[in-house]
N, C-alpha and C. Protein backbone atom coordinates (compact mmCIF):
# COMPACT_ATOMS: atom_id res chain seq x y z
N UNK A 1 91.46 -49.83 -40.99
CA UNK A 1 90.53 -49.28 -40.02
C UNK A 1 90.51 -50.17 -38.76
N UNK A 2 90.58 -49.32 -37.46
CA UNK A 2 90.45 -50.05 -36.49
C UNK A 2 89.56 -50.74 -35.68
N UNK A 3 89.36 -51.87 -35.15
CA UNK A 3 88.03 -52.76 -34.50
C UNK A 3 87.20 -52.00 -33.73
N UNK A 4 86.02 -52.05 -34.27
CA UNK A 4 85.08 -51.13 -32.98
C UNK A 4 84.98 -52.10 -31.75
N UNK A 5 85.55 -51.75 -30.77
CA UNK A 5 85.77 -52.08 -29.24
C UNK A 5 84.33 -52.77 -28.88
N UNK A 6 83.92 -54.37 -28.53
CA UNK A 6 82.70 -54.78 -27.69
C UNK A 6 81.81 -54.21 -26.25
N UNK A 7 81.26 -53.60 -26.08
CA UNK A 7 80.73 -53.43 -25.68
C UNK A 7 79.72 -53.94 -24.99
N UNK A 8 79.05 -53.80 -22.83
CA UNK A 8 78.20 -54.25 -22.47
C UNK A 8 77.40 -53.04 -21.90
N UNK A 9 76.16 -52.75 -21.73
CA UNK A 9 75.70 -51.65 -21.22
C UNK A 9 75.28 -51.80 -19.80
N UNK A 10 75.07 -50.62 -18.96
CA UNK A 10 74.95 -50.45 -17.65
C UNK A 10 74.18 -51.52 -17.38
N UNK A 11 72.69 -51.70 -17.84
CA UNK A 11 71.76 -52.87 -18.11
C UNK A 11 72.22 -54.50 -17.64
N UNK A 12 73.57 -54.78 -19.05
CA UNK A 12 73.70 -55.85 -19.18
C UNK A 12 74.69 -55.70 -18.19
N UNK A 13 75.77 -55.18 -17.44
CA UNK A 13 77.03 -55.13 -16.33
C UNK A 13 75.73 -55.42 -15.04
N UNK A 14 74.80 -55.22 -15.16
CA UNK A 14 74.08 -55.25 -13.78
C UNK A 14 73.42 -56.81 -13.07
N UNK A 15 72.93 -57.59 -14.86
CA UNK A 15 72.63 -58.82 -15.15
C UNK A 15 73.93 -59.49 -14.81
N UNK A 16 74.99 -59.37 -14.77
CA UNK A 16 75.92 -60.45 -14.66
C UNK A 16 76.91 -60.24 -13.26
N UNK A 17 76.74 -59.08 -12.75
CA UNK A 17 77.13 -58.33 -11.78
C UNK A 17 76.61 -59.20 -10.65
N UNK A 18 75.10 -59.64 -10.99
CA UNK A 18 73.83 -59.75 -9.78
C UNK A 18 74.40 -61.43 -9.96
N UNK A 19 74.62 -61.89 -10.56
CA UNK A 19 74.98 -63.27 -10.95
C UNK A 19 76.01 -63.86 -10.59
N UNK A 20 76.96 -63.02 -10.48
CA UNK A 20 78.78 -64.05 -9.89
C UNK A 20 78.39 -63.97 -8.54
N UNK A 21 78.66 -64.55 -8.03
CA UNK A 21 79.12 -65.14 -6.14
C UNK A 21 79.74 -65.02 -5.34
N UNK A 22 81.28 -64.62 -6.57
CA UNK A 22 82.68 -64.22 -5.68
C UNK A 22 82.83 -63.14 -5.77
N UNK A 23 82.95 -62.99 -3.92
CA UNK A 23 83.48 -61.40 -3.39
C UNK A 23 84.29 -61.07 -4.57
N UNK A 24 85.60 -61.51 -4.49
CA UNK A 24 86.89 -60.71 -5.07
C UNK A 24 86.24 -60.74 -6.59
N UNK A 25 85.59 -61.74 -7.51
CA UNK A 25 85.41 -61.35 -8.73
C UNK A 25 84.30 -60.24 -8.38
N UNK A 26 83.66 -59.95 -7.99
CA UNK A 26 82.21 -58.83 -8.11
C UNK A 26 83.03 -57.39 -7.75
N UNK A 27 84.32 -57.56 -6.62
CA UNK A 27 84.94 -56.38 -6.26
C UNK A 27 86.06 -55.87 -7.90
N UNK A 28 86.39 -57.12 -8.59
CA UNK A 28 87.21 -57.02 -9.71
C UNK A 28 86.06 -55.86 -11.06
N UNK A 29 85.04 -56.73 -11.28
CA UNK A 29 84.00 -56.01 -11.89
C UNK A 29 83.39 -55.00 -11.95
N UNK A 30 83.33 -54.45 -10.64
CA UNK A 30 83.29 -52.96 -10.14
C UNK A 30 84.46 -52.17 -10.72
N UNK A 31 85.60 -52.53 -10.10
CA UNK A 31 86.54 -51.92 -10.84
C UNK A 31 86.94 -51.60 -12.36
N UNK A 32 86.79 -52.74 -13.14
CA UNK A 32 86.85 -52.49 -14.91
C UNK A 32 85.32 -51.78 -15.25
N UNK A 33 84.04 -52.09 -14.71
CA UNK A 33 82.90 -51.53 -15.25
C UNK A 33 82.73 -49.90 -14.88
N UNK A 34 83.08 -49.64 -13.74
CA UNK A 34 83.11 -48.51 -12.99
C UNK A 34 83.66 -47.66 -12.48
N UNK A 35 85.31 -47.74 -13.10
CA UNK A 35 86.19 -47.46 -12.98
C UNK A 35 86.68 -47.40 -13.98
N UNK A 36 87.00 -48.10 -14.92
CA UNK A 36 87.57 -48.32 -15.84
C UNK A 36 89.02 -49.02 -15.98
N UNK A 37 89.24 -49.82 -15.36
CA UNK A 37 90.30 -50.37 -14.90
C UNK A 37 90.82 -51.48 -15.46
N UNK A 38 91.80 -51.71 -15.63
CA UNK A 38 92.64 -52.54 -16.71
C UNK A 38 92.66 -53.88 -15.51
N UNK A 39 92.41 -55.01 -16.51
CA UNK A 39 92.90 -56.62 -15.24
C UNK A 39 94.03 -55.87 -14.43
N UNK A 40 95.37 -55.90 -15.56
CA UNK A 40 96.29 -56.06 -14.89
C UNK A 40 96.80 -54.85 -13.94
N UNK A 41 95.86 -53.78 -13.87
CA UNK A 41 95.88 -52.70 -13.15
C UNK A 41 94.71 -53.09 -11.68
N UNK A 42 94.60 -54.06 -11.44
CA UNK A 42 93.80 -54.69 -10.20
C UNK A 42 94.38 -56.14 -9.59
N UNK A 43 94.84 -56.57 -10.65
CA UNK A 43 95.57 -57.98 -9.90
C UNK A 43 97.27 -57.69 -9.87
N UNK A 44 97.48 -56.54 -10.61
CA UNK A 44 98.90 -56.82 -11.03
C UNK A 44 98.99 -57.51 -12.29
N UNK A 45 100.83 -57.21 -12.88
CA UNK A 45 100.94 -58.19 -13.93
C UNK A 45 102.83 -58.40 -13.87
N UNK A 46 103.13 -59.49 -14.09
CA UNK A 46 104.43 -59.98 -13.72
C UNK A 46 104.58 -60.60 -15.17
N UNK A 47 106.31 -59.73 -15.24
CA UNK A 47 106.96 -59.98 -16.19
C UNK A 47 107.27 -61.75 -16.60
N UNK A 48 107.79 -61.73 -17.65
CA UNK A 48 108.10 -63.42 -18.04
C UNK A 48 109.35 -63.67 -17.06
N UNK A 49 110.21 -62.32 -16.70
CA UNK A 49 111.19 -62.31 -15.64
C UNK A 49 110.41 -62.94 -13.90
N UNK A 50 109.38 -62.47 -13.73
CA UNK A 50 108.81 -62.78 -12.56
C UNK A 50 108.98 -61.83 -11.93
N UNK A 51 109.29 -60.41 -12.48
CA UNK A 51 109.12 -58.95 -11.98
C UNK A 51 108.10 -58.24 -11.96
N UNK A 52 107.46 -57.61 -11.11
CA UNK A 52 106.24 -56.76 -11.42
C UNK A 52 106.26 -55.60 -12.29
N UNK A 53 105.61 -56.12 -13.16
CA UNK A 53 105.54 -54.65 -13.97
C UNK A 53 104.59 -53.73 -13.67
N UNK A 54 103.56 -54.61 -13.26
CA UNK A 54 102.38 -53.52 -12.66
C UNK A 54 102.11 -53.71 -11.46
N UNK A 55 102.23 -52.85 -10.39
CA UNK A 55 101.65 -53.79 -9.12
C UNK A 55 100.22 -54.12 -8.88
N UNK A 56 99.73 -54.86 -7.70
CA UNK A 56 98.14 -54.74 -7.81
C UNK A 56 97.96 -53.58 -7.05
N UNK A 57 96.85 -53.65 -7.16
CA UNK A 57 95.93 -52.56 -6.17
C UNK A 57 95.74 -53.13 -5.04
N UNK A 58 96.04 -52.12 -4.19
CA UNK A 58 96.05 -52.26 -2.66
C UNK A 58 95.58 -51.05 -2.30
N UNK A 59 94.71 -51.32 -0.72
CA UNK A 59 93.88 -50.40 0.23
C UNK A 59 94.48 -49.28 -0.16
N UNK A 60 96.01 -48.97 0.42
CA UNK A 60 96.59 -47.24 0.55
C UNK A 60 96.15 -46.81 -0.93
N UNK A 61 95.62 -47.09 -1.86
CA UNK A 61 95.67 -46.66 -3.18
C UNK A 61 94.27 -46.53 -3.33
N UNK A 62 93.61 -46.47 -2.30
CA UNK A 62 91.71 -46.12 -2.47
C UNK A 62 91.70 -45.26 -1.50
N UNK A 63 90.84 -44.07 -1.94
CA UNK A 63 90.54 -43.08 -0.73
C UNK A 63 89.11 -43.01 -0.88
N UNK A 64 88.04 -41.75 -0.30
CA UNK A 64 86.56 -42.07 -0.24
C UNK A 64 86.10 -41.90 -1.91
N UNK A 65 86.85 -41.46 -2.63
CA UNK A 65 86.24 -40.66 -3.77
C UNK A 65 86.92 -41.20 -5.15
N UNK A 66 87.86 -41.75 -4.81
CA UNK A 66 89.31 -41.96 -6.07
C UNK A 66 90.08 -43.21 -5.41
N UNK A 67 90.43 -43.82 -6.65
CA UNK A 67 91.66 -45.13 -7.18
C UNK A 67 92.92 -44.28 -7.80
N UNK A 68 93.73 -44.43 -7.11
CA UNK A 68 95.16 -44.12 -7.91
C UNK A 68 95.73 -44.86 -8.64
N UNK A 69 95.95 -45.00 -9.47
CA UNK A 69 96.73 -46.62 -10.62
C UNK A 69 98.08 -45.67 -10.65
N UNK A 70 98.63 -46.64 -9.65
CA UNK A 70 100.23 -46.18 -9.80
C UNK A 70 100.98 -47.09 -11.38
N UNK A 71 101.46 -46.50 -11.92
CA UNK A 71 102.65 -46.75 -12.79
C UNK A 71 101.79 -47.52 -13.69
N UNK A 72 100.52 -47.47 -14.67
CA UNK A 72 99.90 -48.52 -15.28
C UNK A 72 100.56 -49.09 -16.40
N UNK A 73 99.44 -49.41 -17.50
CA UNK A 73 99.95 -49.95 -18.85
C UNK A 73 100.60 -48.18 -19.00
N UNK A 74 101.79 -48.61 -19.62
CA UNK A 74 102.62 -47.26 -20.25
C UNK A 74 103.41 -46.66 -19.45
N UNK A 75 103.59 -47.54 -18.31
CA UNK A 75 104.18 -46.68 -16.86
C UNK A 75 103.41 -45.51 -16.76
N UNK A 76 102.23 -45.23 -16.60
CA UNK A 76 101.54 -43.92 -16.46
C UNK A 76 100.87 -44.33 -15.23
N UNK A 77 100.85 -42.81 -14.39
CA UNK A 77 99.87 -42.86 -12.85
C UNK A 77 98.72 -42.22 -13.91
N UNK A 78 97.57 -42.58 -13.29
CA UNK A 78 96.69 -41.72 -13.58
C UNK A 78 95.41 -42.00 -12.02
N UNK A 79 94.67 -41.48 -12.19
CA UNK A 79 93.25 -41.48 -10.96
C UNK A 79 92.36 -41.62 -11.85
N UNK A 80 91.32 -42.98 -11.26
CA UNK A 80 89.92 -43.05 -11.81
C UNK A 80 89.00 -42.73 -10.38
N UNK A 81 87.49 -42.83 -10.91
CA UNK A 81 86.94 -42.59 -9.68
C UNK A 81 86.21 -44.19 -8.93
N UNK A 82 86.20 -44.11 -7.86
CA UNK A 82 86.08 -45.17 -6.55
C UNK A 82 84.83 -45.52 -7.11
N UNK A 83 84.47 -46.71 -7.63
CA UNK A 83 82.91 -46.86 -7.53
C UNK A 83 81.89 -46.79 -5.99
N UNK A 84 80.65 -46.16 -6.50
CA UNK A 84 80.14 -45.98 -4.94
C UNK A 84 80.02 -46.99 -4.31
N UNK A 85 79.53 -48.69 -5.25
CA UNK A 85 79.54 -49.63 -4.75
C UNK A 85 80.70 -50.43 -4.23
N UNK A 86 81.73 -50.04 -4.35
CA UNK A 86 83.15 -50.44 -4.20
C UNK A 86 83.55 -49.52 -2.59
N UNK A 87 82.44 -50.95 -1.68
CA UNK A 87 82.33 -49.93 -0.08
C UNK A 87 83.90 -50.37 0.75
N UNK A 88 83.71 -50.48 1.85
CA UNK A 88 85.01 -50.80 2.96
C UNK A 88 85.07 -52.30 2.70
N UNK A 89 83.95 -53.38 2.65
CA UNK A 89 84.24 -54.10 2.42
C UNK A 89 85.09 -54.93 1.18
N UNK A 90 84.84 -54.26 0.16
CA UNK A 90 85.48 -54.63 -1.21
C UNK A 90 87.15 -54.14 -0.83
N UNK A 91 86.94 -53.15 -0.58
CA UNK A 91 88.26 -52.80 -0.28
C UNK A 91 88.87 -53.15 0.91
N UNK A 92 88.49 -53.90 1.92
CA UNK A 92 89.35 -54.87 2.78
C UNK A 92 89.81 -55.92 1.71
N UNK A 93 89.25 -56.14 0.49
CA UNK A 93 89.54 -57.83 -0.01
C UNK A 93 90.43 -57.52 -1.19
N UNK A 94 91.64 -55.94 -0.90
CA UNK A 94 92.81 -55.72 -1.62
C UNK A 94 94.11 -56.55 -1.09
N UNK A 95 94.83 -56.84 -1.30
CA UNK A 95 94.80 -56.87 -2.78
C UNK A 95 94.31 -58.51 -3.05
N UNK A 96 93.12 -58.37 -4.33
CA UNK A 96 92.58 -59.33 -4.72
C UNK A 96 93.24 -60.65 -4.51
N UNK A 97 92.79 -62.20 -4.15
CA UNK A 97 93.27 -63.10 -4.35
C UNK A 97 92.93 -63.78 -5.24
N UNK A 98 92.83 -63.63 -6.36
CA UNK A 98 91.99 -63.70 -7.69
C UNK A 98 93.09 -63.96 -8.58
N UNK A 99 93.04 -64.71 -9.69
CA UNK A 99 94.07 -64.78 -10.91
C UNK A 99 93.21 -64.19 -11.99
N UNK A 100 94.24 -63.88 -12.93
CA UNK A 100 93.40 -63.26 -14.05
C UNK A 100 92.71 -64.60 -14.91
N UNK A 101 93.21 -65.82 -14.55
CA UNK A 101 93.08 -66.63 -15.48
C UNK A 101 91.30 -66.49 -15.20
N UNK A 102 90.94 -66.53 -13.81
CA UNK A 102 89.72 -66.79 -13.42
C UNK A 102 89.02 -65.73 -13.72
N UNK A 103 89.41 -64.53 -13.54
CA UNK A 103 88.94 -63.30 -13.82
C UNK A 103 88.07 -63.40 -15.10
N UNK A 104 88.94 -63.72 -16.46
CA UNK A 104 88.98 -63.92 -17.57
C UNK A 104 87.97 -64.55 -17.29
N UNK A 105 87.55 -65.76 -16.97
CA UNK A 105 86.97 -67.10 -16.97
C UNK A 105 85.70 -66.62 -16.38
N UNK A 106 85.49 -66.28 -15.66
CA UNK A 106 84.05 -65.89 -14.94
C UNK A 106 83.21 -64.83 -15.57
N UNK A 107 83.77 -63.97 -16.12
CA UNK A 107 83.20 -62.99 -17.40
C UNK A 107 82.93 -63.53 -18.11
N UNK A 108 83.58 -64.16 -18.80
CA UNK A 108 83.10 -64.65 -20.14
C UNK A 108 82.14 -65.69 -19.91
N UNK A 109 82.09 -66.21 -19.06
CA UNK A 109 81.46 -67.70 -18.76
C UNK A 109 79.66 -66.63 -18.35
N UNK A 110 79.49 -65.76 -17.39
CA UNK A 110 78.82 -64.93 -17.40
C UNK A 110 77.89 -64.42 -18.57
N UNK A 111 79.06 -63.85 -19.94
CA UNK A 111 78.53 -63.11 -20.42
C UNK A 111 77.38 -64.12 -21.61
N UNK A 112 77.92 -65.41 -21.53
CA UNK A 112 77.20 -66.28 -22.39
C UNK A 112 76.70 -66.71 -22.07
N UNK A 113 75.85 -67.01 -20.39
CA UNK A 113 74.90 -67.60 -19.92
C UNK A 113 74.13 -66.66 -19.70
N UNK A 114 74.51 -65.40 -19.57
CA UNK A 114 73.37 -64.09 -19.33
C UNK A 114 72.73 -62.94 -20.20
N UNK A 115 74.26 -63.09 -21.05
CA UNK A 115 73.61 -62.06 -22.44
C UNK A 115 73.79 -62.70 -23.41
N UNK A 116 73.95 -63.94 -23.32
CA UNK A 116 74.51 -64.67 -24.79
C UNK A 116 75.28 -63.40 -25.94
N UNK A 117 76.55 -63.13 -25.00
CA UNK A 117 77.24 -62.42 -25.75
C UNK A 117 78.75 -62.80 -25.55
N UNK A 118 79.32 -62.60 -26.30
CA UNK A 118 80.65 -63.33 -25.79
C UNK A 118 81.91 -62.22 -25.87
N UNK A 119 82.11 -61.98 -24.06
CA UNK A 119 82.56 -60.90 -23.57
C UNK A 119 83.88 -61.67 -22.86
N UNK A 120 84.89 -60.16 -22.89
CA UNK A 120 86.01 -60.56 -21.89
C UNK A 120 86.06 -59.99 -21.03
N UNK A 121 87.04 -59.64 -20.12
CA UNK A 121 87.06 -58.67 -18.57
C UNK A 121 86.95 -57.34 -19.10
N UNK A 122 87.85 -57.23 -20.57
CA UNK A 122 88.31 -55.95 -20.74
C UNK A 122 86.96 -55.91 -21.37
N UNK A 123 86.18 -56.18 -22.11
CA UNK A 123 85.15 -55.64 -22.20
C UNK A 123 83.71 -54.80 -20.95
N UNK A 124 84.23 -55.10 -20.04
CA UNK A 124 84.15 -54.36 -18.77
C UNK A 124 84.31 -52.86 -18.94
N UNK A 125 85.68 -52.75 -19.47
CA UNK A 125 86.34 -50.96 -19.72
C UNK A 125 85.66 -50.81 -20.68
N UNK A 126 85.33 -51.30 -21.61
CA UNK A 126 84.93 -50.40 -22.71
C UNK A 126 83.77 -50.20 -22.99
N UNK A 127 83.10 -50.98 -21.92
CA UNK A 127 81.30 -50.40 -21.54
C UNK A 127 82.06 -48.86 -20.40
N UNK A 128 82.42 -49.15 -19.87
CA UNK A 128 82.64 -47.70 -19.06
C UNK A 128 82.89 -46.64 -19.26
N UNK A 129 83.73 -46.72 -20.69
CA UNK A 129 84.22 -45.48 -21.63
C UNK A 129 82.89 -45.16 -22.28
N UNK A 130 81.91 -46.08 -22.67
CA UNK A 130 80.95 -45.92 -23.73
C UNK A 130 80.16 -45.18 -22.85
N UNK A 131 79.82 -46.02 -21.85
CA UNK A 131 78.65 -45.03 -20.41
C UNK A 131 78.88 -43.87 -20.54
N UNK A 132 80.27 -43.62 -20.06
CA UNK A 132 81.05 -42.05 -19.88
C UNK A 132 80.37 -41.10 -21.20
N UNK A 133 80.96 -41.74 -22.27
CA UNK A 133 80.62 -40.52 -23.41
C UNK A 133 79.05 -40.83 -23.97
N UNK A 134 78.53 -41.65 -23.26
CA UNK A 134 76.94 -41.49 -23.66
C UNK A 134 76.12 -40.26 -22.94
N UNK A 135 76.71 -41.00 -21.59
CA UNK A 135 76.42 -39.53 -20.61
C UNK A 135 76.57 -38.30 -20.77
N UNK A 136 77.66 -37.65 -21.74
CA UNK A 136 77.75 -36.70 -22.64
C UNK A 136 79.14 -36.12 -21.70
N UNK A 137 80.09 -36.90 -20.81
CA UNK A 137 81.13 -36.15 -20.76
C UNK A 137 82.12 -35.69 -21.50
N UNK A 138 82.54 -34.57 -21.35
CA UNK A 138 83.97 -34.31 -22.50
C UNK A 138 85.02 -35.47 -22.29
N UNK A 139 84.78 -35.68 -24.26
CA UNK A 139 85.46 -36.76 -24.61
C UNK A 139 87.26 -36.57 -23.55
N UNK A 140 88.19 -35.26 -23.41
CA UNK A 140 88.62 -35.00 -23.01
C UNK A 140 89.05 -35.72 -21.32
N UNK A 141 88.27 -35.61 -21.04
CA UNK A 141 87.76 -36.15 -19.92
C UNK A 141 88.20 -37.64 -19.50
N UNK A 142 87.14 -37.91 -20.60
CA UNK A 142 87.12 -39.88 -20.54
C UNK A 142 88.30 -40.42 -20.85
N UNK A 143 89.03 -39.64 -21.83
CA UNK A 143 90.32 -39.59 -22.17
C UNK A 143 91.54 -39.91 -21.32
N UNK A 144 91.46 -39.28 -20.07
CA UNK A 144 92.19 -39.02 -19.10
C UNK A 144 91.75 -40.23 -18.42
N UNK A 145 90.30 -40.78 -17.77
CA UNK A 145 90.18 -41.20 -16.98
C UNK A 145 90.43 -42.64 -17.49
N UNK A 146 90.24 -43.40 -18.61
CA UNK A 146 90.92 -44.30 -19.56
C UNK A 146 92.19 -44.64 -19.63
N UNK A 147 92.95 -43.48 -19.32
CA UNK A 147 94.14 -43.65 -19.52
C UNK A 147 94.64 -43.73 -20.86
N UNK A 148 94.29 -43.27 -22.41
CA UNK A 148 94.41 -43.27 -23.35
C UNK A 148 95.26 -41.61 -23.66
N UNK A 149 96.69 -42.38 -24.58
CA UNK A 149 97.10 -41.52 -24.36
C UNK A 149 96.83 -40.60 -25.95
N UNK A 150 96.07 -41.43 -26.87
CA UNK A 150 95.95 -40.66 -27.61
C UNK A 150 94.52 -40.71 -28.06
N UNK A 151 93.86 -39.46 -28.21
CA UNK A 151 92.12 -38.70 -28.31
C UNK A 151 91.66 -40.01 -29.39
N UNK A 152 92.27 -40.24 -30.46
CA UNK A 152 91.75 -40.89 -31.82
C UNK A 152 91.19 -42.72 -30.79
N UNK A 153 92.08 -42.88 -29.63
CA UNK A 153 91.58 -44.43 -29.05
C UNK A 153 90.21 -44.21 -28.51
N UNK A 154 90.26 -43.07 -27.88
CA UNK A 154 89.12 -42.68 -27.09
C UNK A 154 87.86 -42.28 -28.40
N UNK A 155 88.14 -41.54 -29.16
CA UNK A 155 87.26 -41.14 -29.90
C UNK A 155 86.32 -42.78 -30.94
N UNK A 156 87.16 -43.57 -30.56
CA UNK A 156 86.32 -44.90 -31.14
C UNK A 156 85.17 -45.22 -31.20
N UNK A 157 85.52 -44.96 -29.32
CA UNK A 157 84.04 -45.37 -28.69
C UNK A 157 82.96 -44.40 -29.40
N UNK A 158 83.14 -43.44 -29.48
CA UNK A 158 81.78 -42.71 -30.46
C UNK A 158 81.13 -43.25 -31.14
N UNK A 159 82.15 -44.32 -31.80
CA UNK A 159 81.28 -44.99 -32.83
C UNK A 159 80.71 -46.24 -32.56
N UNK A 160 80.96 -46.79 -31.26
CA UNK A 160 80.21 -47.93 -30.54
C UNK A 160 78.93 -47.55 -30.65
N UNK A 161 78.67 -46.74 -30.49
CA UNK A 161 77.07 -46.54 -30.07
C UNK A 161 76.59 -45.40 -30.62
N UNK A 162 76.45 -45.54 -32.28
CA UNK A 162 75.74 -45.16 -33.26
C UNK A 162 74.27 -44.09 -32.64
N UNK A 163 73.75 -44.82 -31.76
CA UNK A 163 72.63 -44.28 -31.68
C UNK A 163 72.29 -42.82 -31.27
N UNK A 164 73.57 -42.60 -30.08
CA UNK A 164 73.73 -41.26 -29.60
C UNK A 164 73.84 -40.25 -30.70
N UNK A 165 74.54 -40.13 -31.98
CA UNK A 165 74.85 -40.19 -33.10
C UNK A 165 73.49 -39.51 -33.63
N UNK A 166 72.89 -40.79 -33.95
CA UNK A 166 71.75 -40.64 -34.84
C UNK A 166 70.47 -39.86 -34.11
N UNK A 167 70.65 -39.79 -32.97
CA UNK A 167 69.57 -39.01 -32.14
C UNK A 167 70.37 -37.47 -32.43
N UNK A 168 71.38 -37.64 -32.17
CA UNK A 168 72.00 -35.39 -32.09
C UNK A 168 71.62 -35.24 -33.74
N UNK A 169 71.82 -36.54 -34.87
CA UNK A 169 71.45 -35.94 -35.85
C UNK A 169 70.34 -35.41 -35.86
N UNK A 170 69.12 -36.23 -35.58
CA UNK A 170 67.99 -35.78 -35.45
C UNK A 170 67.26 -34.79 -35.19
N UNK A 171 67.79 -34.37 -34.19
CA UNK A 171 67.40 -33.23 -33.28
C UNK A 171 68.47 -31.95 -33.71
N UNK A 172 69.11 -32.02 -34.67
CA UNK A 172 69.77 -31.21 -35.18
C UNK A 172 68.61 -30.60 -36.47
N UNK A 173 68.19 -31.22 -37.18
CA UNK A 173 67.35 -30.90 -38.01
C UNK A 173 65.52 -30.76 -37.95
């Protein structure tokens, strides 16, 4: 059986959000919390060759409404949506000058001084998937905007958060 994915809620992304200092990390955070966006689909990620396998994100790849993730994990394009807070300014500060090492490092360092929880970047995405299907969008949907290419990854998150769950039971009977 597979790991139920960690999770932070809108709540707790807002507590640690209000807390970092750095432009480029708060513009990075927007992106995985609110977007759903992979590190290496915001900084880039370079082969052990020193080839890009992923590029970063840059301006031409934000419009008013949508992020294009050219070629991601899986070589797949897909479109997430622009966070509202992710204004002209965040997006002058493409492409990030940020390492993932720090990326990594400032989340987590975050998530244990603010939620005493012990979080990574990518736990960023998988509060965003959870938001998504709490909110009650078709799983379908979140699916796509995840970038998951198969329903059973996406369908996990269902089980993150029991509670949604136990309330439709409820109100079912």
């Amino acid at each position: 059986m597979r790991k139920l994915p960690k999770i932070i809620t809108q709540n707790e992304f807002e507590v640690i959000f209000k807390a970092e200092r750095l432009k480029a990390v708060r513009a990075a955070m927007l992106l995985g919390f609110e977007a759903g966006m992979r590190i290496s689909e915001i900084i880039g990620l370079k082969g052990k060759d020193g080839y890009m396998r992923i590029k970063p994100l840059t301006p031409d790849r934000v419009d008013n409404a949508s992020i294009f993730i050219d070629q991601g994990k899986g070589r797949k394009d897909r479109v997430v949506p622009r966070p509202k807070r992710f204004n002209n300014v965040a997006a002058s500060l493409l492409p990030l000058k940020v390492s993932r090492r720090t990326l990594q490092r400032h989340v987590t360092e975050l998530g244990k001084k603010h939620l005493g929880k012990n979080i990574s970047f990518h736990t960023l995405r998988h509060g965003f998937v959870t938001h998504l299907i709490n909110q009650g969008r078709p799983i379908h949907e979140v699916q796509m905007l995840a970038g998951h290419s198969r329903m059973d990854t996406t369908g996990l998150y269902l089980h993150a958060s029991p509670e949604k769950a136990i309330e439709g039971a409820r109100e079912a009977f």
